[in-house]
C-alpha atoms as a PDB file:
ATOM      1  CA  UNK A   1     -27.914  10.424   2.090  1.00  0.00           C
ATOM      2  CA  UNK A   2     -26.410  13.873   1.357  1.00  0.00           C
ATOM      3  CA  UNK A   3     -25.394  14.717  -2.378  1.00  0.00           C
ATOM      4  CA  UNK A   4     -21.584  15.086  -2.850  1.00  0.00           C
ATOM      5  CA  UNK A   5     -20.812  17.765  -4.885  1.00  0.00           C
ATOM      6  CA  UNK A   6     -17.364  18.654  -6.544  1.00  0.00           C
ATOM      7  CA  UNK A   7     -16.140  21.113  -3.638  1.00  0.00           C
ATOM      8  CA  UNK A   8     -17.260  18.574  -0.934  1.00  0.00           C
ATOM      9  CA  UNK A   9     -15.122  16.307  -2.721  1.00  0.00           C
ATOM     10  CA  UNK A  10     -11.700  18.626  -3.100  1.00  0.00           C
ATOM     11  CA  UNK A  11     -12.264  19.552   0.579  1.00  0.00           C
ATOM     12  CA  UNK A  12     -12.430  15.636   1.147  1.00  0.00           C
ATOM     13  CA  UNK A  13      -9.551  15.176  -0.407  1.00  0.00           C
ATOM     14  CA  UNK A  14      -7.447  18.063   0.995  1.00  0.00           C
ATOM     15  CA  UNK A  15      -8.624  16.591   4.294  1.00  0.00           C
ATOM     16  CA  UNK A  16      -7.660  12.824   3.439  1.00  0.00           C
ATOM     17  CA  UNK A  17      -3.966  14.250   3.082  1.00  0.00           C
ATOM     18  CA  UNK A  18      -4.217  14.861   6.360  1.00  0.00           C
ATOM     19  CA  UNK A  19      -4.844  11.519   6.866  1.00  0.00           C
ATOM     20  CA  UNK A  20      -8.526  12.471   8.749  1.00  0.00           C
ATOM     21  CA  UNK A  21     -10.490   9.061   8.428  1.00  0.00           C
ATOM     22  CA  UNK A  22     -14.139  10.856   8.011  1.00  0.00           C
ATOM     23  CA  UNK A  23     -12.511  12.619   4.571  1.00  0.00           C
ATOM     24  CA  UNK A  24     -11.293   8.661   3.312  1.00  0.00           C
ATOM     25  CA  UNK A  25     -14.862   7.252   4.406  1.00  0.00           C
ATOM     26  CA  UNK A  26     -16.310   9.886   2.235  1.00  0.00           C
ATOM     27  CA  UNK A  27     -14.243   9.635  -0.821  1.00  0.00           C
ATOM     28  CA  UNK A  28     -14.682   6.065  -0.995  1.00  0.00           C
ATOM     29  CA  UNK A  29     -18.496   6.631  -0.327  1.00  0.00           C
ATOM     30  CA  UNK A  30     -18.490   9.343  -3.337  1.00  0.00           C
ATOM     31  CA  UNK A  31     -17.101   6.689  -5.827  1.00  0.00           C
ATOM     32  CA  UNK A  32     -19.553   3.844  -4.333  1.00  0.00           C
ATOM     33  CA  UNK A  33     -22.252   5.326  -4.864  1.00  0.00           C
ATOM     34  CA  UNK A  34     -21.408   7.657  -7.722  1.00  0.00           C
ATOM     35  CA  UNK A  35     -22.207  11.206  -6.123  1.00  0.00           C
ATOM     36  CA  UNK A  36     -19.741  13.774  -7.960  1.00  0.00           C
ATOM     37  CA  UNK A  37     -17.952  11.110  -9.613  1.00  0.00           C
ATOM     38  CA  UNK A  38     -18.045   8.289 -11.811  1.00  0.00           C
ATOM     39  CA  UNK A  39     -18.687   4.956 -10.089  1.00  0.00           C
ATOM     40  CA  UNK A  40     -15.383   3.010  -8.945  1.00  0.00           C
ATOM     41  CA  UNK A  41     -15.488   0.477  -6.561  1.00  0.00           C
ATOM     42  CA  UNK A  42     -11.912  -0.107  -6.868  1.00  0.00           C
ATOM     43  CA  UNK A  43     -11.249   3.566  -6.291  1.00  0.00           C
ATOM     44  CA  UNK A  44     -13.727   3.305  -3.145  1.00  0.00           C
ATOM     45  CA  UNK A  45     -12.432   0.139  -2.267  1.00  0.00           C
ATOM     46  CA  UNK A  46      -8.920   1.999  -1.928  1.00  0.00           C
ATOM     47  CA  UNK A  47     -10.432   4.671   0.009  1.00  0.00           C
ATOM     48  CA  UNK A  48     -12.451   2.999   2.663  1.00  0.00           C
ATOM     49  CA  UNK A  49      -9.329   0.476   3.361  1.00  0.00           C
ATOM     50  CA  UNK A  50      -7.783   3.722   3.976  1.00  0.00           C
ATOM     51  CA  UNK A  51     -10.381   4.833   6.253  1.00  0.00           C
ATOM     52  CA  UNK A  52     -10.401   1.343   7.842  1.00  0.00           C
ATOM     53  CA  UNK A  53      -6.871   1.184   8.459  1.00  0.00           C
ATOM     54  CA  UNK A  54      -7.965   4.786  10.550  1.00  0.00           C
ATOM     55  CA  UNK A  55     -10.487   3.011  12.603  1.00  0.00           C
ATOM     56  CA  UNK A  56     -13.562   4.031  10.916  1.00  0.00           C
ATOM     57  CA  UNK A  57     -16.032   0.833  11.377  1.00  0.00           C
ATOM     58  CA  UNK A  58     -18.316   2.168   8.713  1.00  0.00           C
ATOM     59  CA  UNK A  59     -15.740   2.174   6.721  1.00  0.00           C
ATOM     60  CA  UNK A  60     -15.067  -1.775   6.707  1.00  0.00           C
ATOM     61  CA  UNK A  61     -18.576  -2.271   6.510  1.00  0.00           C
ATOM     62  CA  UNK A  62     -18.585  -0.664   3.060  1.00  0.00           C
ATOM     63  CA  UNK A  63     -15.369  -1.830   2.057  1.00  0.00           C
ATOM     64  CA  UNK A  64     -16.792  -5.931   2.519  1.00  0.00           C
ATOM     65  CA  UNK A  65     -19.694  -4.842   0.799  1.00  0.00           C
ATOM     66  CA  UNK A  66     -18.575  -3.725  -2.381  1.00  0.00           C
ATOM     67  CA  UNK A  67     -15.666  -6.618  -2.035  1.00  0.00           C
ATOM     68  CA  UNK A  68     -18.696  -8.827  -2.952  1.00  0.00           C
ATOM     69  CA  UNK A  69     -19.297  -6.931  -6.121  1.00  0.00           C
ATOM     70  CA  UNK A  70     -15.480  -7.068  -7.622  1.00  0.00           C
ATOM     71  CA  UNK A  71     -13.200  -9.924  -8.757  1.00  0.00           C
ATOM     72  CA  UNK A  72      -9.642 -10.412  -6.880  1.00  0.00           C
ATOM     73  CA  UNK A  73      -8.105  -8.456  -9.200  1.00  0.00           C
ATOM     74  CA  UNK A  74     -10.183  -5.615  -8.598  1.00  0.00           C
ATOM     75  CA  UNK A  75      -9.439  -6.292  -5.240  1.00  0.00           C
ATOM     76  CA  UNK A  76      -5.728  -6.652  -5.413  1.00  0.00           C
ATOM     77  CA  UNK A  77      -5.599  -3.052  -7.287  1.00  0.00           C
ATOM     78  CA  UNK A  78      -7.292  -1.275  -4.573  1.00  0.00           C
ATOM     79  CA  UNK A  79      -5.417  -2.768  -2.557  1.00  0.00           C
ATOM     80  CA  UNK A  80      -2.004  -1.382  -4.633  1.00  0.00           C
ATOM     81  CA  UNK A  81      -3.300   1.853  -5.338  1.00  0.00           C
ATOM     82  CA  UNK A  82      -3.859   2.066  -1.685  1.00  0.00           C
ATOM     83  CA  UNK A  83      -0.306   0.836  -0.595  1.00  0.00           C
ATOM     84  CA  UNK A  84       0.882   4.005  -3.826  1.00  0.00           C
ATOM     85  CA  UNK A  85      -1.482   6.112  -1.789  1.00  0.00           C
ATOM     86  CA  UNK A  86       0.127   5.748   1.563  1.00  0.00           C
ATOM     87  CA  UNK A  87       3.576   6.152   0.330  1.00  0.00           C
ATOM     88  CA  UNK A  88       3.017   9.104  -1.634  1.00  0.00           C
ATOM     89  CA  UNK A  89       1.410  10.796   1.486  1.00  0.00           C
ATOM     90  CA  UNK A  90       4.370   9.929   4.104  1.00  0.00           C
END
């Protein structure tokens, strides 16, 4: 797996305001697995139901697995912040 480093992860961002489902994948990978950020699975759950709701399969694959590791109310704020995330962007 390829480090992700701080301007990997402003470019991922810039290009997840575009709405580009490869950019959401890898934001939500960055705070799974902890590469240029703290870990956060309800930050990466937000982002890979963003990149799921985009049509990446890869991205629901990740998305169940780290379900497994947080409680529903973990769950339930990824979910929000996801929901705050879409609204902001339209």
């Amino acid at each position: 797996m390829a480090c992700i480093d701080i301007d990997s992860l402003s470019q991922f961002e810039c290009d997840a305001k575009q709405g580009r489902a490869d950019a959401l994948y890898n934001l939500g990978l960055a705070y799974s697995t902890g590469q240029g950020v703290d870990v956060d699975y309800i930050a990466a759950h937000k982002w890979f139901n963003l990149a799921a709701m985009k049509g990446s399969e890869v991205a629901k694959t990740w998305r169940a697995q780290i379900s497994r590791e947080m409680n529903s109310n973990q769950i339930a704020e990824a979910q929000r912040l996801a929901r705050e995330w879409l609204s902001f962007i339209r």
